[in-house]
Protein backbone atom coordinates (compact mmCIF):
# COMPACT_ATOMS: atom_id res chain seq x y z
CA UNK A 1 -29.00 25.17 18.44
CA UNK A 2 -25.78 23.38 17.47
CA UNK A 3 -24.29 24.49 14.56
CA UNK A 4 -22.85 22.07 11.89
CA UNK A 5 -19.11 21.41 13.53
CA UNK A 6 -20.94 20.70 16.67
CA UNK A 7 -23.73 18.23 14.94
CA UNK A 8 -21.13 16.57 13.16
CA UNK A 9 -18.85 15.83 16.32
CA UNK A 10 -22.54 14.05 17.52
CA UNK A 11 -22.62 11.70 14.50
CA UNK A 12 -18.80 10.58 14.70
CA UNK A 13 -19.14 10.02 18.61
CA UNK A 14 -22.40 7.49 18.02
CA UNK A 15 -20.84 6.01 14.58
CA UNK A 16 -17.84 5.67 17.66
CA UNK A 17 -19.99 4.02 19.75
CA UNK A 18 -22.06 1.78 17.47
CA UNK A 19 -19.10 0.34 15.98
CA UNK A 20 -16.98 -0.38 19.60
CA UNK A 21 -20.34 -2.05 20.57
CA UNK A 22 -20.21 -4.47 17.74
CA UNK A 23 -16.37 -5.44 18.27
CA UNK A 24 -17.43 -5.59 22.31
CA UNK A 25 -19.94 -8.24 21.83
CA UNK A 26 -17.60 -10.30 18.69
CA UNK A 27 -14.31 -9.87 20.41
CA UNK A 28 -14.55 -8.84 23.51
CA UNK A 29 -11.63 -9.46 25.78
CA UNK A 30 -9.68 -10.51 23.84
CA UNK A 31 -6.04 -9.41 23.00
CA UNK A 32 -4.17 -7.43 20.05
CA UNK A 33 -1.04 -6.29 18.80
CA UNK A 34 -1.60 -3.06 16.85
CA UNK A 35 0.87 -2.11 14.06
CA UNK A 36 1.50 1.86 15.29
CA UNK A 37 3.55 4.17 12.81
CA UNK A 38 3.20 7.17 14.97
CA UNK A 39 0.74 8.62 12.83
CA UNK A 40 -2.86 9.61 13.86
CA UNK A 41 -4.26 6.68 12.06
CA UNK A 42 -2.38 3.53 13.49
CA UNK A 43 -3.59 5.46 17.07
CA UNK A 44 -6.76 5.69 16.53
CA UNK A 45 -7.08 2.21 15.35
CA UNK A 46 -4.95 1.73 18.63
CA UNK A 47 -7.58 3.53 20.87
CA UNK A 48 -10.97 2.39 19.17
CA UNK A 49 -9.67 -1.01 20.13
CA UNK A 50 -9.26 -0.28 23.21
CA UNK A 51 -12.45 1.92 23.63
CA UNK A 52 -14.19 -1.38 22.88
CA UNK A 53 -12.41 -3.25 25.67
CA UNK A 54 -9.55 -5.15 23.85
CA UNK A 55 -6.28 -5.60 25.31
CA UNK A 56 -3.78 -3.57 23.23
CA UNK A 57 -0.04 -4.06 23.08
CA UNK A 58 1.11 -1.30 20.89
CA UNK A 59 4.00 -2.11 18.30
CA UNK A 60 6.00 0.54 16.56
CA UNK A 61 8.58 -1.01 13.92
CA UNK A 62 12.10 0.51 13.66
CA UNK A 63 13.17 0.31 10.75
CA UNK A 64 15.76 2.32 9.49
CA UNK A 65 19.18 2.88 11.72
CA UNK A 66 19.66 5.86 14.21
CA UNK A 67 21.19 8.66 12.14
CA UNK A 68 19.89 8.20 8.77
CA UNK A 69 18.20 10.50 6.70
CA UNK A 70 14.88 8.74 7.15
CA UNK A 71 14.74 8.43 11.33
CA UNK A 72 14.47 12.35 11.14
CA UNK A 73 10.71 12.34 9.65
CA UNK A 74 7.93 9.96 8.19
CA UNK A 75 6.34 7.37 9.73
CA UNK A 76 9.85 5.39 11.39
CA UNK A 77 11.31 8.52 12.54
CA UNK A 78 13.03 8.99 15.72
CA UNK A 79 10.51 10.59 18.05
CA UNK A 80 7.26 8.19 16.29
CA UNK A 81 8.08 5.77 18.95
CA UNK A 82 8.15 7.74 21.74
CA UNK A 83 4.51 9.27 20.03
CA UNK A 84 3.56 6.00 19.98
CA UNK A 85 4.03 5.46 24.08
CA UNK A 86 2.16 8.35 24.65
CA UNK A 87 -0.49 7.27 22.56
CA UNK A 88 -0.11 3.97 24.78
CA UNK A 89 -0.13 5.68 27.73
CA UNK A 90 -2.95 7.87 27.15
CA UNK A 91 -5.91 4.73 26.15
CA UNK A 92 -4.37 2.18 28.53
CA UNK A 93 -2.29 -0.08 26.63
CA UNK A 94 1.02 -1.80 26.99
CA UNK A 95 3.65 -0.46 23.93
CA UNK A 96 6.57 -1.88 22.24
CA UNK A 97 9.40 -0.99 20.34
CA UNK A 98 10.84 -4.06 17.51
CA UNK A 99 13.93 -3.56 15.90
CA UNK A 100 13.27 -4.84 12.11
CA UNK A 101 15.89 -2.80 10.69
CA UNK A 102 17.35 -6.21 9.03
CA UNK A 103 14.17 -7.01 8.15
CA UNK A 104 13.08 -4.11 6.48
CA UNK A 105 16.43 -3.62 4.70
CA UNK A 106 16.25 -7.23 2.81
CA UNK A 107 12.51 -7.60 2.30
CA UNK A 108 11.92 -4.11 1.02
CA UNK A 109 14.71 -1.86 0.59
CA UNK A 110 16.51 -4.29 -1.96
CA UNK A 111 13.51 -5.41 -3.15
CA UNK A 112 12.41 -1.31 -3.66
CA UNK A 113 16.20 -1.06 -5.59
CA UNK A 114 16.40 -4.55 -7.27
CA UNK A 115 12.84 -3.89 -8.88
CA UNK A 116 13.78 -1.14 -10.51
CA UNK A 117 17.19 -2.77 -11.39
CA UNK A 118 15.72 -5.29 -13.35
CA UNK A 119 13.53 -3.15 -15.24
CA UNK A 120 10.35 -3.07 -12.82
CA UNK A 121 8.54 -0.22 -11.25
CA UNK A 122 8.16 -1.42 -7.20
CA UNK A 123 5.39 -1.22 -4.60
CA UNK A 124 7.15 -1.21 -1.86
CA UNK A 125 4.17 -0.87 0.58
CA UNK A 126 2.57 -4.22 -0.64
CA UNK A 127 5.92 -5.77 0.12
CA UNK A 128 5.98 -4.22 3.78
CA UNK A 129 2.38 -5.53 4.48
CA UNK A 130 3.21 -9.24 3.33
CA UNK A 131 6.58 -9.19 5.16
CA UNK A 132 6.45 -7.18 8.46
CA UNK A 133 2.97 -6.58 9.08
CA UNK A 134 1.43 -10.11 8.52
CA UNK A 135 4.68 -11.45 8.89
CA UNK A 136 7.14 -10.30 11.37
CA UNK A 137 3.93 -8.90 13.56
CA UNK A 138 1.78 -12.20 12.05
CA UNK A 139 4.66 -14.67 13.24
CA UNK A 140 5.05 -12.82 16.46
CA UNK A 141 1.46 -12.76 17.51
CA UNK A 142 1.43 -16.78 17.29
CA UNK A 143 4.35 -16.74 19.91
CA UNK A 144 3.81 -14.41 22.65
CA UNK A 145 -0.50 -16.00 21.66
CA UNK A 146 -1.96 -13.09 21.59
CA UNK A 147 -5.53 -13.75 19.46
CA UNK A 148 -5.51 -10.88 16.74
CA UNK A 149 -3.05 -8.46 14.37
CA UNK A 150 -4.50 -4.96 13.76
CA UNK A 151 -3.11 -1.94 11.67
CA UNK A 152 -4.83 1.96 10.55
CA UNK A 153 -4.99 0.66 7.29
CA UNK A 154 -8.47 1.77 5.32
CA UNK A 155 -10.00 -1.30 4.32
CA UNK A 156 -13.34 -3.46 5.88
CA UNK A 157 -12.37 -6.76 7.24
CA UNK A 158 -15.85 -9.07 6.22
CA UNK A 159 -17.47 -12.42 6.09
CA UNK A 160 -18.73 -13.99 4.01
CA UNK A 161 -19.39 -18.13 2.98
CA UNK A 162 -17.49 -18.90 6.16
CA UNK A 163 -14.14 -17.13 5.19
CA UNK A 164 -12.78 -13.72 6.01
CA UNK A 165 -12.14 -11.22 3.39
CA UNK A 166 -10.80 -7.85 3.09
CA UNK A 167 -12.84 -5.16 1.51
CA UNK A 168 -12.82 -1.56 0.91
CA UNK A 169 -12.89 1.14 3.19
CA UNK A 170 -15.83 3.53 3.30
CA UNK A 171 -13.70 6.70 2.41
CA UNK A 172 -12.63 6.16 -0.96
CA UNK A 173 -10.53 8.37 -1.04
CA UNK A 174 -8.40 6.48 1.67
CA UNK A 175 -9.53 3.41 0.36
CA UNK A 176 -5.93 0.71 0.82
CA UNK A 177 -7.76 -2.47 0.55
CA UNK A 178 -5.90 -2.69 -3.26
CA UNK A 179 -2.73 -3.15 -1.12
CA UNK A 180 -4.11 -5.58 1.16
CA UNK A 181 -3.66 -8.67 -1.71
CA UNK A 182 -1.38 -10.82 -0.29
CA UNK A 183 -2.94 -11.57 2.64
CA UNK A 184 -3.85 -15.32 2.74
CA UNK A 185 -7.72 -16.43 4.50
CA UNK A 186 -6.21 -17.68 7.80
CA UNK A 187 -4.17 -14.32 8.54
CA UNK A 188 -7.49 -12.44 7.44
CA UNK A 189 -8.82 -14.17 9.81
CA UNK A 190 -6.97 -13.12 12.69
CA UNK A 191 -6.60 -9.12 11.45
CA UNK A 192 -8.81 -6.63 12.84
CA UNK A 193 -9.39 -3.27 10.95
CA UNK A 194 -10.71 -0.61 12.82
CA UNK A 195 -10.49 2.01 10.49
CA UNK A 196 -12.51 0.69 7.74
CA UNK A 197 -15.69 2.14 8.30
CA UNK A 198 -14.56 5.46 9.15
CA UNK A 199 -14.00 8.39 7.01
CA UNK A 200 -10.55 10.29 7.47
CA UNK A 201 -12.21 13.23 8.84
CA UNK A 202 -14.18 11.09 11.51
CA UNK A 203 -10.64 9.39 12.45
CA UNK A 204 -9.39 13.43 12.69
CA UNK A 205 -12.69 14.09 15.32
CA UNK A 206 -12.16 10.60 17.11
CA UNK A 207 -8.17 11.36 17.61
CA UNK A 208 -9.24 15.08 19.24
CA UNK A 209 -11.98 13.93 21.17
CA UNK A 210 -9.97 11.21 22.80
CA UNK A 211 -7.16 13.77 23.02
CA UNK A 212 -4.32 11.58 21.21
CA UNK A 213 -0.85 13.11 21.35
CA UNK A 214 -1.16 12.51 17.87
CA UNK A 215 -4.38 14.20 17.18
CA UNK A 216 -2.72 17.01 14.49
CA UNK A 217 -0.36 15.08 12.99
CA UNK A 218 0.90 15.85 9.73
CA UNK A 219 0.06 13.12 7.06
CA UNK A 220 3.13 10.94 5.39
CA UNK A 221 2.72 10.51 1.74
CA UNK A 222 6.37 10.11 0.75
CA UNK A 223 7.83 6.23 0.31
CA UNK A 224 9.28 6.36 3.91
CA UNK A 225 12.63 4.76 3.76
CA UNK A 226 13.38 7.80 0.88
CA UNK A 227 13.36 11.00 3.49
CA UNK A 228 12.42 13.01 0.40
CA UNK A 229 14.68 11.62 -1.58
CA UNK A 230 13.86 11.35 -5.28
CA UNK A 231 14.15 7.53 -6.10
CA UNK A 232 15.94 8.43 -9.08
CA UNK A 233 18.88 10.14 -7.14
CA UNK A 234 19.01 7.58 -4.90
CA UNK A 235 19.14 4.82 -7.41
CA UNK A 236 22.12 6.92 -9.01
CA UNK A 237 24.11 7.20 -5.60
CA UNK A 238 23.53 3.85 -4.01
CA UNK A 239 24.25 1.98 -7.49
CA UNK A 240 26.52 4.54 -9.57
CA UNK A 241 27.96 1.21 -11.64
CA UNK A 242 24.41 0.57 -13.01
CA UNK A 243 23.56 3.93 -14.38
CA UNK A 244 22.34 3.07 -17.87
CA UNK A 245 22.63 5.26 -20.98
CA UNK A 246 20.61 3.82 -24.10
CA UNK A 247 18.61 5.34 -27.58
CA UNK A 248 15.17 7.07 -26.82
CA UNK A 249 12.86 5.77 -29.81
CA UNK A 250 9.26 5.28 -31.27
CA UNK A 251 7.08 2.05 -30.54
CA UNK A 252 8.20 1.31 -34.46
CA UNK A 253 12.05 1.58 -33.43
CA UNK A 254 12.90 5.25 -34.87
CA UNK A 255 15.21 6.72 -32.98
CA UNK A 256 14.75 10.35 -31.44
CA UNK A 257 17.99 10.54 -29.33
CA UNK A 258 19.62 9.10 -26.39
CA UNK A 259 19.96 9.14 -22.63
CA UNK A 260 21.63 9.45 -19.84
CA UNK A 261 20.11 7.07 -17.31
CA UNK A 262 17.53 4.73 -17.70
CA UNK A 263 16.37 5.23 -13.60
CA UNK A 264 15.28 8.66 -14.55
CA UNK A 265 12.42 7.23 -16.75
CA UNK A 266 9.08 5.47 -15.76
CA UNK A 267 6.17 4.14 -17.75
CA UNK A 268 3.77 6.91 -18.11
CA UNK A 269 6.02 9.85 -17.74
CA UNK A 270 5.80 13.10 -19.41
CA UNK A 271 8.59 15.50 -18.70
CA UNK A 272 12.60 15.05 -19.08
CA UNK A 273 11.52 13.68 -22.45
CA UNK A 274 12.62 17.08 -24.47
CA UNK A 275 10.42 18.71 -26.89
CA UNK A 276 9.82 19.08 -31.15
CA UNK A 277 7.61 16.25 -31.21
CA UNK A 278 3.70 16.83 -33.37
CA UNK A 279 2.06 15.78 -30.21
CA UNK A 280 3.24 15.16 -26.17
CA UNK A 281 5.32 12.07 -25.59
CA UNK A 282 5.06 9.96 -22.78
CA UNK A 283 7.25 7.12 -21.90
CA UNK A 284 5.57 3.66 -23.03
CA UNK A 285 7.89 1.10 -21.97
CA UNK A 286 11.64 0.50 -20.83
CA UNK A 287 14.01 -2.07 -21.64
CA UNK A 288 16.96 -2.88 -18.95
CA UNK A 289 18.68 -4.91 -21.20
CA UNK A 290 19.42 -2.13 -23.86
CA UNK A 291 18.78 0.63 -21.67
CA UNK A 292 16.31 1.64 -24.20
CA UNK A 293 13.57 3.92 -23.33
CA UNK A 294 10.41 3.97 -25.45
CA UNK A 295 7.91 6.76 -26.05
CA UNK A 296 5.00 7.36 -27.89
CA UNK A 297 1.19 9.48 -27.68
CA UNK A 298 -0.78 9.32 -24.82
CA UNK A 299 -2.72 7.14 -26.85
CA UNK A 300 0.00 4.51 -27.06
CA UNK A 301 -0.11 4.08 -23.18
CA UNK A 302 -3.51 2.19 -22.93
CA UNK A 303 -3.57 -1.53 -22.75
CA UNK A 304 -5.82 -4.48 -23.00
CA UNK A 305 -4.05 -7.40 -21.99
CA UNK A 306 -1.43 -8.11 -19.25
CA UNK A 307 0.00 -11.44 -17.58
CA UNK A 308 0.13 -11.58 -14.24
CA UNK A 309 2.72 -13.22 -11.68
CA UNK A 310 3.07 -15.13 -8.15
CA UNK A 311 -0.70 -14.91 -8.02
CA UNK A 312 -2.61 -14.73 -3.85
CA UNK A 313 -6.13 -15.81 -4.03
CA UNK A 314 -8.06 -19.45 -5.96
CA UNK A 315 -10.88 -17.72 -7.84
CA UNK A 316 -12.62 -19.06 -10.98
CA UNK A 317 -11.90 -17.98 -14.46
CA UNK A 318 -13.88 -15.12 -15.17
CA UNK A 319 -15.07 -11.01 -15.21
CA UNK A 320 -13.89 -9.38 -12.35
CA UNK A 321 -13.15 -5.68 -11.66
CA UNK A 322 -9.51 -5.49 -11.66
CA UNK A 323 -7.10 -2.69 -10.16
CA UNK A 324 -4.05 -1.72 -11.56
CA UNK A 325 -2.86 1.24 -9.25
CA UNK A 326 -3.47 3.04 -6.14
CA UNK A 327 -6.87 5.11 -6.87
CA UNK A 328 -7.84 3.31 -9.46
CA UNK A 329 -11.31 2.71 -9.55
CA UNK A 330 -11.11 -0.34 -11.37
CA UNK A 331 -11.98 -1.68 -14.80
CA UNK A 332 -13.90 -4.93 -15.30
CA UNK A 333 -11.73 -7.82 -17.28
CA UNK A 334 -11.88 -11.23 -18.22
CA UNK A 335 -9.41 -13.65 -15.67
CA UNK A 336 -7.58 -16.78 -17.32
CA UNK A 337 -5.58 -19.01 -15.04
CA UNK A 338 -2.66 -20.25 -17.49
CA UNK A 339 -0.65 -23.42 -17.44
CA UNK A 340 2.10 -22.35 -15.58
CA UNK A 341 -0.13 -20.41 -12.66
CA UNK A 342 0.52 -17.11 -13.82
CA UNK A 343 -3.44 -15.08 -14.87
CA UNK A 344 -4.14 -13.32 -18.18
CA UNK A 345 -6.03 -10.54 -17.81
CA UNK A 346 -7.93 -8.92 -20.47
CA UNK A 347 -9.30 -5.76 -19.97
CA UNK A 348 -12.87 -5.00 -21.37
CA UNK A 349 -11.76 -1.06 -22.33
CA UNK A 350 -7.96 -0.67 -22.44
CA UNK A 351 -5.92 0.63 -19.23
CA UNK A 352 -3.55 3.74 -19.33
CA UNK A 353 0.11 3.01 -18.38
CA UNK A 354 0.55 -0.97 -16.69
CA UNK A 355 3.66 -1.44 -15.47
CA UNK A 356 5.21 -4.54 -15.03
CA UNK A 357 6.31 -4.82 -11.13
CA UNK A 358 2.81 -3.09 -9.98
CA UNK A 359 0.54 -5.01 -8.33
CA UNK A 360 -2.65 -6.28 -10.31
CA UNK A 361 -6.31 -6.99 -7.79
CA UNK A 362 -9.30 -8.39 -8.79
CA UNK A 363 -12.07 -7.50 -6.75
CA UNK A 364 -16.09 -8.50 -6.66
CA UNK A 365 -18.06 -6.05 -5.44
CA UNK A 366 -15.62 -4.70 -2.95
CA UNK A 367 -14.06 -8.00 -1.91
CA UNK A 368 -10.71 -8.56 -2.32
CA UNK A 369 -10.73 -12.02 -4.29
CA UNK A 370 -7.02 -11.99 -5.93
CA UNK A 371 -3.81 -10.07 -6.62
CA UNK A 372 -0.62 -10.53 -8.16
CA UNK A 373 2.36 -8.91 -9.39
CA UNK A 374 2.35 -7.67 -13.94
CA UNK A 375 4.57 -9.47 -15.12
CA UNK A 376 4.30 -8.79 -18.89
CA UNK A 377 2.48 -5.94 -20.75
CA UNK A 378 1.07 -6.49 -24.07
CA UNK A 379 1.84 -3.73 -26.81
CA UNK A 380 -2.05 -4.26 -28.82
């Protein structure tokens, strides 16, 4: 009799199957350029396309220089591209290596440091999906005409009423769809991703089954362009002249003490906020301009209104389950288009810790509908 392991190698292998059979008869033949990190994820979205008879042109972004801190791990480091040819090699596909340090540099390394500069707390993966992967990879697919973008990223591509949406993934616990916001209809369109009804275990089996070079590796979770590095250190190095000092105070303006740098404090934080207070602080808001930093309860971090900024996605005014965070499972809230195009959003039961900067999703159901940027956080 099989035992368990075996039994559940079975079930991926036909879920395998089932799901390159449906891609085989809806896109069969045609072609794709697959966003590849390096990582076991981006490969096996790599090889299921494949397995169901695509044409595959690998395409692993560089995106930091040789010789800095971040080419020597995470997903851009040195040797990810040459994991990525093997991968290529190994499933039949053509690979290719794009220079975007440029790219990367202005679209999301000074928009990672100018974020927090002005007071905002950055998602700088949300800003690398809109600008290199459907747009460097987008624009480049329309000129060498290849017919679809993929990446590993965990979300469901659907459709539904004629139009392509993005949705989440199956695994929850992977679920990226959240991140997926900017993404207009006609680049939906065009996106395959493979991943979305898989689990990150079943992607684990696939990757050893097909014998990927990159079957075991180890899992990024660090912002990659850091290397490690604690964003507050390298806010302090790269831009010593704005290094802030200011008053630490109450939401009622009384003053507890001061200082030393503003970068070392984010909304929600606990520590590095010293101690002889009645109950645990946590850091409610900052203010750039007077390099204040704010703290209160725990209590005074929940919110029931935000405005929201450079808004993706026409929906009607109303409830929606809205996103404010990775892993966030979403609370349901009332959306009101205002004059100048920005969305209020009021939350039926308040919302710990918004930050202005983060990105804000409405969803139905699963379906991505909307996203924006907080823009402003209300204090009641």
């Amino acid at each position: 009799m099989a035992n368990n392991g075996e039994i559940s190698r079975d079930n991926v292998l036909r879920l395998r199957d089932s799901w390159a059979a449906t891609v085989r008869r809806e896109f069969g033949g045609a072609s794709v350029l697959v966003a590849m990190s390096g990582g076991v994820d981006s490969s096996v979205a790599a090889y299921l396309l494949s397995y169901a008879g695509l044409k595959v042109i690998g395409v692993h972004f560089r995106l930091t220089p040789e010789g800095t801190p971040a080419m020597a791990k995470g997903c851009c480091h040195t040797g990810s591209a040459n994991d990525v040819t093997a991968v290529c090699e190994r499933i039949g596909a053509t690979a290719q290596v794009w220079n975007l340090t440029d790219t990367f540099q202005d679209k999301v390394i000074d928009y990672f440091e100018n974020s927090y500069l002005t007071g905002e707390t950055p998602n700088p993966c949300v800003e690398c999906n809109r600008e290199l992967k459907w747009g460097v990879l987008w624009n480049r697919r329309n000129a060498l005409g290849i017919d679809y973008i993929s990446t590993g990223h965990y979300a469901r591509r659907v459709s539904l009423g004629g139009e392509v949406w993005f949705a989440r993934g199956r695994d929850r616990t992977k679920d990226q769809a959240y991140a997926l916001w900017p993404v207009v209809p006609e680049r939906r369109k065009y996106t395959m991703l493979p991943l979305g009804g898989f689990r990150k275990t079943e992607i684990r089996i696939i990757a050893a089954e097909a014998n990927l070079p990159t079957a075991k590796a180890q899992e990024s979770q660090d912002i990659c362009f850091l290397a490690g590095t604690d964003y507050r250190d390298w806010l302090q190095k790269k831009h010593p002249d704005k290094v802030l000092s200011g008053k630490i105070q109450s939401p009622t303006g009384e003053i507890f003490g001061t200082h030393e740098n503003l970068f070392n404090y984010t909304v929600g934080q606990r520590k590095g906020l010293g101690g002889g207070y009645s109950e645990p602080q946590y850091v409610v808001d900052t203010d750039v301009e007077t390099a204040t930093v704010v703290i209160g309860p725990e209590k005074s971090l929940y919110r029931k209104r935000i405005i929201v900024r450079d808004i993706i996605g026409s929906i009607p005014d109303g409830r929606y389950s809205v996103q404010i965070r990775y892993r966030d499972p979403g609370t349901f809230a009332e959306w009101t288009k205002l004059p100048d195009g920005s969305v209020q959003v009021d939350f039926d039961t308040p919302v710990r810790a918004p930050a202005r900067g983060q990105s804000c999703v409405a969803f139905t159901g699963e379906r991505v509908v909307a996203g924006g940027i907080i823009d402003e956080v209300f204090l009641t």
